[in-house]
Every structure is written in structure tokens, then in C-alpha cells.
PDB file of N, CA and C in Angstrom:
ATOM      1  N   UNK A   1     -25.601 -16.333  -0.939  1.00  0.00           N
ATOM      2  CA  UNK A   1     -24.513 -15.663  -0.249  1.00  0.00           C
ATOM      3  C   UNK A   1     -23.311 -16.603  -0.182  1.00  0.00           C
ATOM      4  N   UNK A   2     -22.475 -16.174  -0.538  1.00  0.00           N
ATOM      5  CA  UNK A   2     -21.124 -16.848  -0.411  1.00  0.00           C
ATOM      6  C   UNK A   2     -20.415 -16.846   0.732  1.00  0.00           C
ATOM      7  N   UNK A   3     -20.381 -17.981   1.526  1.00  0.00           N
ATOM      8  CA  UNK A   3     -19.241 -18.414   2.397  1.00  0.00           C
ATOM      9  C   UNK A   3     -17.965 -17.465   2.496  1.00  0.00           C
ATOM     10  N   UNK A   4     -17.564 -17.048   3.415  1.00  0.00           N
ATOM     11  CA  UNK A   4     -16.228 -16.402   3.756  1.00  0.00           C
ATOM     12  C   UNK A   4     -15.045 -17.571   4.291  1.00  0.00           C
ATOM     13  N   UNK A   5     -14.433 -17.739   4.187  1.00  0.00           N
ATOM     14  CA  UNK A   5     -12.935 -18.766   4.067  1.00  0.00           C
ATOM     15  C   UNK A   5     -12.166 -17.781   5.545  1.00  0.00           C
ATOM     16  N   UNK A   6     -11.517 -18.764   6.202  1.00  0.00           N
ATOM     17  CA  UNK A   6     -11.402 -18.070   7.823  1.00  0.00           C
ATOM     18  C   UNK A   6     -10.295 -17.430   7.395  1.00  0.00           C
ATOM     19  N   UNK A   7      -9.454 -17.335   6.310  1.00  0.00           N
ATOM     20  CA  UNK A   7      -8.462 -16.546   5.800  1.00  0.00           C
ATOM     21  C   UNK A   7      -8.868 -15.315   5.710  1.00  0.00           C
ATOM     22  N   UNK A   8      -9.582 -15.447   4.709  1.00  0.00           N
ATOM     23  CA  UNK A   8     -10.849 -14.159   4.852  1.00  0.00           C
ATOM     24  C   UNK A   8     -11.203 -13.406   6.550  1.00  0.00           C
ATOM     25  N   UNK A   9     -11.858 -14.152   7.046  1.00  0.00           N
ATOM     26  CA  UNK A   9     -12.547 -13.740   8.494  1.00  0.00           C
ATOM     27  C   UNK A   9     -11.169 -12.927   9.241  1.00  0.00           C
ATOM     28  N   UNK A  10     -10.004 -13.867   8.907  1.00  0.00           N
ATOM     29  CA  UNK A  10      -9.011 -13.352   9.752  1.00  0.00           C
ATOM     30  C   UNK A  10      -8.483 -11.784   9.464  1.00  0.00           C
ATOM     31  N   UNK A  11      -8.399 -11.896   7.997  1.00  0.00           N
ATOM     32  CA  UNK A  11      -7.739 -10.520   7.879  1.00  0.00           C
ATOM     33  C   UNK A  11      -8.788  -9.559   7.975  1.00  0.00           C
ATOM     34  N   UNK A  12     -10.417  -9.294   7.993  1.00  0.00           N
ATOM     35  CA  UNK A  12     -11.273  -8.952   8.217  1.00  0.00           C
ATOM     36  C   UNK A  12     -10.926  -8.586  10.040  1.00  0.00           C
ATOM     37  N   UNK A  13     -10.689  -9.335  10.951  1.00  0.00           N
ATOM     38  CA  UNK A  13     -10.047  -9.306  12.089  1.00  0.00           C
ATOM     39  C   UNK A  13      -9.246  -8.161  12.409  1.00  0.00           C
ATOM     40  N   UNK A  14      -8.393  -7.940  11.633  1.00  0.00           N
ATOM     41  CA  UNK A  14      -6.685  -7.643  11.603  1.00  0.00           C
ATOM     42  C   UNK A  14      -7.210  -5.988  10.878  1.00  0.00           C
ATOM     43  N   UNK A  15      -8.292  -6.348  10.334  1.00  0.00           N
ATOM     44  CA  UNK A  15      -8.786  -4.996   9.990  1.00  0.00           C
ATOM     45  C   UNK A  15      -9.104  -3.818  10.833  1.00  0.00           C
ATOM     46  N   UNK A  16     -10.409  -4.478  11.468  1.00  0.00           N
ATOM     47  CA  UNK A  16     -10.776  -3.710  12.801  1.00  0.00           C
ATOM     48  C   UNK A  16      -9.831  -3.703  13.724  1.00  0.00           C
ATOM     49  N   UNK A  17      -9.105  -4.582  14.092  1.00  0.00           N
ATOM     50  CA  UNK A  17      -8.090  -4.309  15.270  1.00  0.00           C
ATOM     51  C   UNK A  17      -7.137  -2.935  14.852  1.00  0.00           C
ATOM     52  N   UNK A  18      -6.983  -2.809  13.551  1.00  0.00           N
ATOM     53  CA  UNK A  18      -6.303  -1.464  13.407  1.00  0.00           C
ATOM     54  C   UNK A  18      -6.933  -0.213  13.732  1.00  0.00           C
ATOM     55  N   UNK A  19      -8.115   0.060  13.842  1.00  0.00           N
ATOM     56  CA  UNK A  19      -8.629   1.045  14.981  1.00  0.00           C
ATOM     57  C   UNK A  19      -8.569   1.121  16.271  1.00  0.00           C
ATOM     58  N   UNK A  20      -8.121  -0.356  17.078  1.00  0.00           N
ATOM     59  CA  UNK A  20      -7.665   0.320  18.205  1.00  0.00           C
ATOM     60  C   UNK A  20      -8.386  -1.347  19.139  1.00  0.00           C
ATOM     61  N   UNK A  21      -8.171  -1.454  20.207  1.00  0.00           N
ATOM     62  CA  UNK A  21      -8.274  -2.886  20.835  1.00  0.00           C
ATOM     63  C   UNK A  21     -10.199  -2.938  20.910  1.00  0.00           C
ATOM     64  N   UNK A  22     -10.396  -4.270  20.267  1.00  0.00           N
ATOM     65  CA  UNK A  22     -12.156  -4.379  20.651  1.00  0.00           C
ATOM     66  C   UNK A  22     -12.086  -5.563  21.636  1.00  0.00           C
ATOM     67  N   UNK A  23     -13.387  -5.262  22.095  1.00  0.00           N
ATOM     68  CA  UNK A  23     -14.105  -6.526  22.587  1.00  0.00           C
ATOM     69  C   UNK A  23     -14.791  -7.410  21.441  1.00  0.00           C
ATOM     70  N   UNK A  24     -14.778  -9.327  22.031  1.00  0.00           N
ATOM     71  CA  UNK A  24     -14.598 -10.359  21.352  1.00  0.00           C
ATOM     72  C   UNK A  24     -16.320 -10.365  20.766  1.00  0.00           C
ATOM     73  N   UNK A  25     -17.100  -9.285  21.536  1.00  0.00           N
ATOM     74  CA  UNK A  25     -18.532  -9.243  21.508  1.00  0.00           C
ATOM     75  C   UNK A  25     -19.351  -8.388  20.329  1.00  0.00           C
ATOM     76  N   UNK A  26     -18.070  -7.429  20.192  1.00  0.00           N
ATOM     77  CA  UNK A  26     -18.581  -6.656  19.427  1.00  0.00           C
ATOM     78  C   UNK A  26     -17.858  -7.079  18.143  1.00  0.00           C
ATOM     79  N   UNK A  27     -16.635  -7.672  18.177  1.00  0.00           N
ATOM     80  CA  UNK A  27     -16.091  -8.635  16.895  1.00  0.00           C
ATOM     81  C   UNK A  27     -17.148  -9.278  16.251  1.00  0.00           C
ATOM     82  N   UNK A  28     -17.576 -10.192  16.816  1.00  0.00           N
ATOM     83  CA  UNK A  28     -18.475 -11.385  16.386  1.00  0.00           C
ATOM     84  C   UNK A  28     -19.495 -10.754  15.740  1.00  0.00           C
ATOM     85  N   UNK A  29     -20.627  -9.584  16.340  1.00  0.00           N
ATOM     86  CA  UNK A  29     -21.208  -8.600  15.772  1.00  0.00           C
ATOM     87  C   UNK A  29     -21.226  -7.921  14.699  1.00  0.00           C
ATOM     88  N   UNK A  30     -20.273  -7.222  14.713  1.00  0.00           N
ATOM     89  CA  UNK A  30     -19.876  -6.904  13.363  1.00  0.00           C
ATOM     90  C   UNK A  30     -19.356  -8.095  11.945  1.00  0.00           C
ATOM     91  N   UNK A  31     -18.459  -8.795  12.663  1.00  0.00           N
ATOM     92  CA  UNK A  31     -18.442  -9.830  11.934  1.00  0.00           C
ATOM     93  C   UNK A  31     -19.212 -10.753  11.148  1.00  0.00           C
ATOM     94  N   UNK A  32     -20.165 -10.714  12.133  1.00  0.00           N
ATOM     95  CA  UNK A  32     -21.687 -12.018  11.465  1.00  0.00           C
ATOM     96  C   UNK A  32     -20.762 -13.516  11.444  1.00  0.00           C
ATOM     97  N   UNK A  33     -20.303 -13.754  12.444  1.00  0.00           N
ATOM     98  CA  UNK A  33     -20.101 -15.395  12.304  1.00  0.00           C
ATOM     99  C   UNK A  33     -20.004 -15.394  14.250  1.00  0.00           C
ATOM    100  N   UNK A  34     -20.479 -16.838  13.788  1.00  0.00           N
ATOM    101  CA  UNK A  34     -20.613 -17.438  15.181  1.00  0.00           C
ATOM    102  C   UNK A  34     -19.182 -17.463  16.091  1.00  0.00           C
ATOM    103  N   UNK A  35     -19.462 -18.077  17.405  1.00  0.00           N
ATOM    104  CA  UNK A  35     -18.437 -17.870  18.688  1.00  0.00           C
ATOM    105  C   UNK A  35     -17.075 -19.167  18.025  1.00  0.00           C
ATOM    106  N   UNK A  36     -17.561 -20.394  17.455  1.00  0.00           N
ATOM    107  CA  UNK A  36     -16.609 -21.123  17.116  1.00  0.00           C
ATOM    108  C   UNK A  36     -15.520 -20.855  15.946  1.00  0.00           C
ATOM    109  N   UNK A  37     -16.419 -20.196  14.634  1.00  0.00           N
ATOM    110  CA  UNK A  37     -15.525 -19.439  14.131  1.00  0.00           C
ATOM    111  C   UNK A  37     -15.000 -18.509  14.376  1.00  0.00           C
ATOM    112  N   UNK A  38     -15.032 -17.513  14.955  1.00  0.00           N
ATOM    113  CA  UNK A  38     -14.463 -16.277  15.721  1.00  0.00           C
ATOM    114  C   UNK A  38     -13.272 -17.056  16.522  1.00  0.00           C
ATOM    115  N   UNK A  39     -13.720 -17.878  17.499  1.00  0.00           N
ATOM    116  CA  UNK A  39     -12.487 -17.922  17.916  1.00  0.00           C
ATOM    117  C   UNK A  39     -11.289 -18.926  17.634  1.00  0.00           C
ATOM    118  N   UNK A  40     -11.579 -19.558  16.501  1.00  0.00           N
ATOM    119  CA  UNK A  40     -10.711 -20.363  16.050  1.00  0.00           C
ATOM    120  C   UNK A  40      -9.566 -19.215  14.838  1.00  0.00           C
ATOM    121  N   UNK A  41     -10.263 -18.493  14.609  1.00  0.00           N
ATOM    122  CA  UNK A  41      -9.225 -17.267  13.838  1.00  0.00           C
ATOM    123  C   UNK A  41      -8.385 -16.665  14.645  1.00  0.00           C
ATOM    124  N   UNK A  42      -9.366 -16.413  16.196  1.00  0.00           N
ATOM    125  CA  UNK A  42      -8.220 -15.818  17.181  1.00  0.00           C
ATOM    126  C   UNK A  42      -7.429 -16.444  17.577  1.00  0.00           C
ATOM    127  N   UNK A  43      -7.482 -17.862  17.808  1.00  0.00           N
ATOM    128  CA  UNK A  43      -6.455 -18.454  18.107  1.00  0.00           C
ATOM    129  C   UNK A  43      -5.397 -18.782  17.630  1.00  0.00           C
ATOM    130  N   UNK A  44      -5.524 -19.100  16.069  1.00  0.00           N
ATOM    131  CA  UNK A  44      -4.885 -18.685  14.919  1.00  0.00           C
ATOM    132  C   UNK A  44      -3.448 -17.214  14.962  1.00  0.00           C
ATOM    133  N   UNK A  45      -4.233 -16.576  15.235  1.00  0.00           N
ATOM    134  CA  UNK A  45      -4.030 -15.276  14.696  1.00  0.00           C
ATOM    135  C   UNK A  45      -2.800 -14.999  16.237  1.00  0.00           C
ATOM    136  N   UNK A  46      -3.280 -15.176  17.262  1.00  0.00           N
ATOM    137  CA  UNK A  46      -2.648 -15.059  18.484  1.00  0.00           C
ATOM    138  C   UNK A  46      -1.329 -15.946  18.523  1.00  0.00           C
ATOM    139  N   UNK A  47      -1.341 -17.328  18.024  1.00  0.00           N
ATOM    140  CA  UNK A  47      -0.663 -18.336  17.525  1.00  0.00           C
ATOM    141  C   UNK A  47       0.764 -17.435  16.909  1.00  0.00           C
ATOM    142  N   UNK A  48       0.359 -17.361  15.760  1.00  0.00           N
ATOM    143  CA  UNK A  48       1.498 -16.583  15.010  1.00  0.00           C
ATOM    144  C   UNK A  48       1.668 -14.933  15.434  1.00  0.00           C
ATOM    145  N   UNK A  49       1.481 -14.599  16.749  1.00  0.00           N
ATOM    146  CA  UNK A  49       1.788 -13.403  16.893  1.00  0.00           C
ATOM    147  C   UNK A  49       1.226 -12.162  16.347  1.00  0.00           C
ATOM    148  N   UNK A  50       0.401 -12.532  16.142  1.00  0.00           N
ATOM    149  CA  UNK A  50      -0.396 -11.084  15.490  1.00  0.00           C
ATOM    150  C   UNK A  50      -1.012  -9.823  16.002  1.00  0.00           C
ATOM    151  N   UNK A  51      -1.909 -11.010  17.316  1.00  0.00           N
ATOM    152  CA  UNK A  51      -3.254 -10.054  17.991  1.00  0.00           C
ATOM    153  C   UNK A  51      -2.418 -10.696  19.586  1.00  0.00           C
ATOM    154  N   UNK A  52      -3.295  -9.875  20.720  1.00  0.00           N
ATOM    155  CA  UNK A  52      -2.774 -10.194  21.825  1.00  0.00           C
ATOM    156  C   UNK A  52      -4.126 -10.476  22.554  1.00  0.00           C
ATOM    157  N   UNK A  53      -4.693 -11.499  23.412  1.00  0.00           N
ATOM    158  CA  UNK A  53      -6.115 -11.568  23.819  1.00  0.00           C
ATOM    159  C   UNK A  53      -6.196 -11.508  24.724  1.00  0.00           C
ATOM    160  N   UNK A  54      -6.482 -10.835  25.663  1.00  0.00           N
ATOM    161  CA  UNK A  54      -6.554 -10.685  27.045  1.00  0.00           C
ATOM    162  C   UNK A  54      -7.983 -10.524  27.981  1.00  0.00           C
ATOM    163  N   UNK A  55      -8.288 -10.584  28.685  1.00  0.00           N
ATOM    164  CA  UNK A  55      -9.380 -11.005  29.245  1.00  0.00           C
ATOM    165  C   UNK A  55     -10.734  -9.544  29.076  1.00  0.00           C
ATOM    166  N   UNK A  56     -10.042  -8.547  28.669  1.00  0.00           N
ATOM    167  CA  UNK A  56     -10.776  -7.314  28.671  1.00  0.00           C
ATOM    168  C   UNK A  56     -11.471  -7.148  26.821  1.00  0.00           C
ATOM    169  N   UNK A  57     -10.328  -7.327  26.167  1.00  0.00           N
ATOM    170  CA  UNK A  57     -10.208  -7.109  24.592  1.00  0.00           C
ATOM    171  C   UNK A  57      -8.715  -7.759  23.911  1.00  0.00           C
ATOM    172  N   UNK A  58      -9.154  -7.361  22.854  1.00  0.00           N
ATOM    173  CA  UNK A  58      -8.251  -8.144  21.772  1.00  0.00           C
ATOM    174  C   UNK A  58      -7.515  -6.780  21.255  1.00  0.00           C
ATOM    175  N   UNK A  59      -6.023  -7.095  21.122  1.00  0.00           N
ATOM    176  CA  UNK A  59      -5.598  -5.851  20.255  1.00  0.00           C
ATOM    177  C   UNK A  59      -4.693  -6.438  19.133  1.00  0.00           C
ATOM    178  N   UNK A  60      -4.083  -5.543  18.705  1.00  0.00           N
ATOM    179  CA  UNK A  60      -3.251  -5.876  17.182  1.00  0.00           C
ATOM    180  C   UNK A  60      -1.924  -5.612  17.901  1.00  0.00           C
ATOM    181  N   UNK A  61      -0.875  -6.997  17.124  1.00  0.00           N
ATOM    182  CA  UNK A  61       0.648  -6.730  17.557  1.00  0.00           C
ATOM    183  C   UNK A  61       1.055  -5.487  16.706  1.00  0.00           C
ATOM    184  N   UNK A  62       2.452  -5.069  16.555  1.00  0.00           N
ATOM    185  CA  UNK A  62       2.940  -4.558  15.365  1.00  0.00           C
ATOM    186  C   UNK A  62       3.136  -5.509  13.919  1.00  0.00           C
ATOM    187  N   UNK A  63       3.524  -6.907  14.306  1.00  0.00           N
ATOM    188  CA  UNK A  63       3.706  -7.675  13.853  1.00  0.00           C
ATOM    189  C   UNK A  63       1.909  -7.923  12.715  1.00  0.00           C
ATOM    190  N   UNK A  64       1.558  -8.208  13.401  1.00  0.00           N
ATOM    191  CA  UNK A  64      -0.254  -7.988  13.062  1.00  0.00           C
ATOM    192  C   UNK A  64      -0.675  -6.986  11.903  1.00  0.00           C
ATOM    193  N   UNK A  65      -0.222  -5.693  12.482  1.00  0.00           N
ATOM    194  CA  UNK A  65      -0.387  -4.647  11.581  1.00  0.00           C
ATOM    195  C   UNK A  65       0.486  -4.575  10.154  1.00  0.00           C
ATOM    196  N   UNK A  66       1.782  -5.092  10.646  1.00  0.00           N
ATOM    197  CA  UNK A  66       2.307  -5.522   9.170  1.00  0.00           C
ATOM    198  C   UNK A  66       1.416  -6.400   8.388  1.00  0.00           C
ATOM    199  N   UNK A  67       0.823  -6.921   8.908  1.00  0.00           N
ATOM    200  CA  UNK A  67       0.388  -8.679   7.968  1.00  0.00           C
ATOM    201  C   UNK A  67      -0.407  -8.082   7.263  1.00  0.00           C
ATOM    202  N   UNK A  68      -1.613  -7.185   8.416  1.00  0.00           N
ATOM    203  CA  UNK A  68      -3.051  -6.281   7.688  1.00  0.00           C
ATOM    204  C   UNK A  68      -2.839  -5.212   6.813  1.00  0.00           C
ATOM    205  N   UNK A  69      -1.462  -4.938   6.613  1.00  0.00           N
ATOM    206  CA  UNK A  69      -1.311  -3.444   5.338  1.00  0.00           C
ATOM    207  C   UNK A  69      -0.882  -4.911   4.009  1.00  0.00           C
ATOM    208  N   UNK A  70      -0.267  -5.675   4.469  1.00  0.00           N
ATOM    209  CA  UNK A  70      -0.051  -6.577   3.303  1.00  0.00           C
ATOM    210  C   UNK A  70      -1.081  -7.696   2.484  1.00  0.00           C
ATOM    211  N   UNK A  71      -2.123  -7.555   3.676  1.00  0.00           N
ATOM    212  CA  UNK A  71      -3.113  -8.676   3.423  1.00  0.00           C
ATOM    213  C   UNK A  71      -4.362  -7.516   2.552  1.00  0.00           C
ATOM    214  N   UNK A  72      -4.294  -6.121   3.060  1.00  0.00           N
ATOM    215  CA  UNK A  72      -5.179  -5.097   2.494  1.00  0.00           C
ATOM    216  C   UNK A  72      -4.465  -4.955   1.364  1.00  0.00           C
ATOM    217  N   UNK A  73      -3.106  -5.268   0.974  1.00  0.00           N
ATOM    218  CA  UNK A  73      -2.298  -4.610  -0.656  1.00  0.00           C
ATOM    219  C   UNK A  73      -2.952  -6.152  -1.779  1.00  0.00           C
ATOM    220  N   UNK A  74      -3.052  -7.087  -0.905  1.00  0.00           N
ATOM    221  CA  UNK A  74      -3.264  -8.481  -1.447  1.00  0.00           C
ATOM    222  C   UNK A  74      -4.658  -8.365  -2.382  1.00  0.00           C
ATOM    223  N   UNK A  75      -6.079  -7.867  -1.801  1.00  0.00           N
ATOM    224  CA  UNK A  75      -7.171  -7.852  -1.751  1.00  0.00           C
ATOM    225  C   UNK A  75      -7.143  -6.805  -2.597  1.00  0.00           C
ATOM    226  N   UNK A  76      -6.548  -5.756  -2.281  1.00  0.00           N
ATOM    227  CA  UNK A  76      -6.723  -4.408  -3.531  1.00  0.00           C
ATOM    228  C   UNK A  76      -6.487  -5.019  -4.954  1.00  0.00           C
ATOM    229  N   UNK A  77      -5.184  -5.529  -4.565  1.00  0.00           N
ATOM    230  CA  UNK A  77      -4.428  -6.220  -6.185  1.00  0.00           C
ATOM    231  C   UNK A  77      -5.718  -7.087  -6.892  1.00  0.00           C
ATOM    232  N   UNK A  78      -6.076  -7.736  -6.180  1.00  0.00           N
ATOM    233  CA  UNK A  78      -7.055  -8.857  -6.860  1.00  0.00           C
ATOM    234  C   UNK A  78      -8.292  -8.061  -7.338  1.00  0.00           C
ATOM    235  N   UNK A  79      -8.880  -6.971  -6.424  1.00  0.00           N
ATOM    236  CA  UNK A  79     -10.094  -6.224  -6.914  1.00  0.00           C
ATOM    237  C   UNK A  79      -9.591  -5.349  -8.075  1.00  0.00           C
ATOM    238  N   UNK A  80      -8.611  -5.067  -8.606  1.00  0.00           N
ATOM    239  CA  UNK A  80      -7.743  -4.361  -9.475  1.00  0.00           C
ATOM    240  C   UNK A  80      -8.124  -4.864 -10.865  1.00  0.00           C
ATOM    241  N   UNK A  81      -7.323  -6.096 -10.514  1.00  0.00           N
ATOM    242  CA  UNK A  81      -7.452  -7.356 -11.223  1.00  0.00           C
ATOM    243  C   UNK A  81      -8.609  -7.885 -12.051  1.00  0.00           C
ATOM    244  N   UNK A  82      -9.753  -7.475 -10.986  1.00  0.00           N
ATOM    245  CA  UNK A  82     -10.552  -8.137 -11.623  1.00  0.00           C
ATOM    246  C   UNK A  82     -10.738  -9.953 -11.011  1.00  0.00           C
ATOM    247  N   UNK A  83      -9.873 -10.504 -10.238  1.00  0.00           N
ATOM    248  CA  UNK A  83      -9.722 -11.835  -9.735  1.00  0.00           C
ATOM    249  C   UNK A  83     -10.367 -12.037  -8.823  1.00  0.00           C
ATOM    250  N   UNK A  84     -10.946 -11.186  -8.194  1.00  0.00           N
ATOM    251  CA  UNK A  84     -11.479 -11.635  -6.604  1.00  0.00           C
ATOM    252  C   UNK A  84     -12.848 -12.330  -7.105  1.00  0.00           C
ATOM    253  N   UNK A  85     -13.926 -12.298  -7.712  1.00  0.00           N
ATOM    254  CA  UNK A  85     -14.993 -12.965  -7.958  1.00  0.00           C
ATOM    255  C   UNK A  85     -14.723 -14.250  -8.094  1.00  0.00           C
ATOM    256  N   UNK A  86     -13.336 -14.545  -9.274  1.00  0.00           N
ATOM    257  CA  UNK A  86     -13.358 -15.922 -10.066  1.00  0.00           C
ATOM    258  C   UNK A  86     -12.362 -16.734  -8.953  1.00  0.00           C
ATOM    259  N   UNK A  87     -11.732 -16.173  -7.868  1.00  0.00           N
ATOM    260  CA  UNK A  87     -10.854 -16.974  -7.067  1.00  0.00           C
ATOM    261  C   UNK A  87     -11.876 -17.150  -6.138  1.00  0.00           C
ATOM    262  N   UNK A  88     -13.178 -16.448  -5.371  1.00  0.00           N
ATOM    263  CA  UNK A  88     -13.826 -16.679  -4.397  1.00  0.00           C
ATOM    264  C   UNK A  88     -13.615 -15.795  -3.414  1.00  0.00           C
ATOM    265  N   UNK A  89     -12.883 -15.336  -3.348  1.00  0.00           N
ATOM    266  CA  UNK A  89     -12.534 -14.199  -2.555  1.00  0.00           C
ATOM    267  C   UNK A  89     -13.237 -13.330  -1.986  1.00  0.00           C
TER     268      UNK A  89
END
């Protein structure tokens, strides 16, 4: 099994948050990575304005949702491509 790159994890993040605000519990869950990686993406991600974290759940900025239609056009292109295997992706 190949390693996921927190670039990866993040926009994976930015994914689900576009359905609507989760809890950090059911992130991790679905996610399959531990509490240190999880929240070093959120912090990340909160950092540059993306997600907003608040003591209940996590939601997506607008700002956020831009990144995740551009980071989903990124990932299409490469599966298109044919590149995503040989970059690691």
C-alpha cells in the first residue's frame, strides 16, 4: 500500500468538508490516518484560510472550496493523463 503525502490527505479533507461541516472523529475515520496526521493538515489548512475549526466541527471557507474545485481539476488532469501512478499520486 502506498503512503498518502499530507498534500494528498489535505485535499482529501477539503473534499469531505464540501458536503457540509464534520466532526474531527469522523474525519480521521473515514480518513484512515492517525490523530497527528489529521491534525497537522488541519492546522495547515486553517493556517492558510481554508477550513474554520471550532470546538463542535470543522467546516470549509469559501476560500477552501475554491482550492478543492482546483485541487479536484488537478487530480482529474493527472488521472486523464495517465500521470498519477508514475508521480505517486
Amino acid at each position: 500500500m502506498q503512503r498518502r503525502t499530507l498534500t494528498e490527505i489535505s485535499g482529501l479533507i477539503l473534499m469531505l468538508l464540501k458536503d457540509g461541516p464534520q466532526r474531527k472523529a469522523w474525519m480521521k475515520q473515514r480518513l484512515k490516518v492517525d490523530n497527528r496526521t489529521l491534525n497537522r493538515c488541519l492546522d495547515t489548512l486553517a493556517k492558510y484560510g481554508l477550513i474554520v475549526i471550532s470546538d463542535r466541527h470543522i467546516e470549509i471557507t469559501e476560500k477552501g472550496l475554491y482550492f478543492a474545485n482546483i485541487y479536484k481539476e488537478f487530480i482529474q488532469l493527472l488521472d486523464r493523463n495517465g500521470n498519477r501512478k508514475k508521480e505517486g499520486l
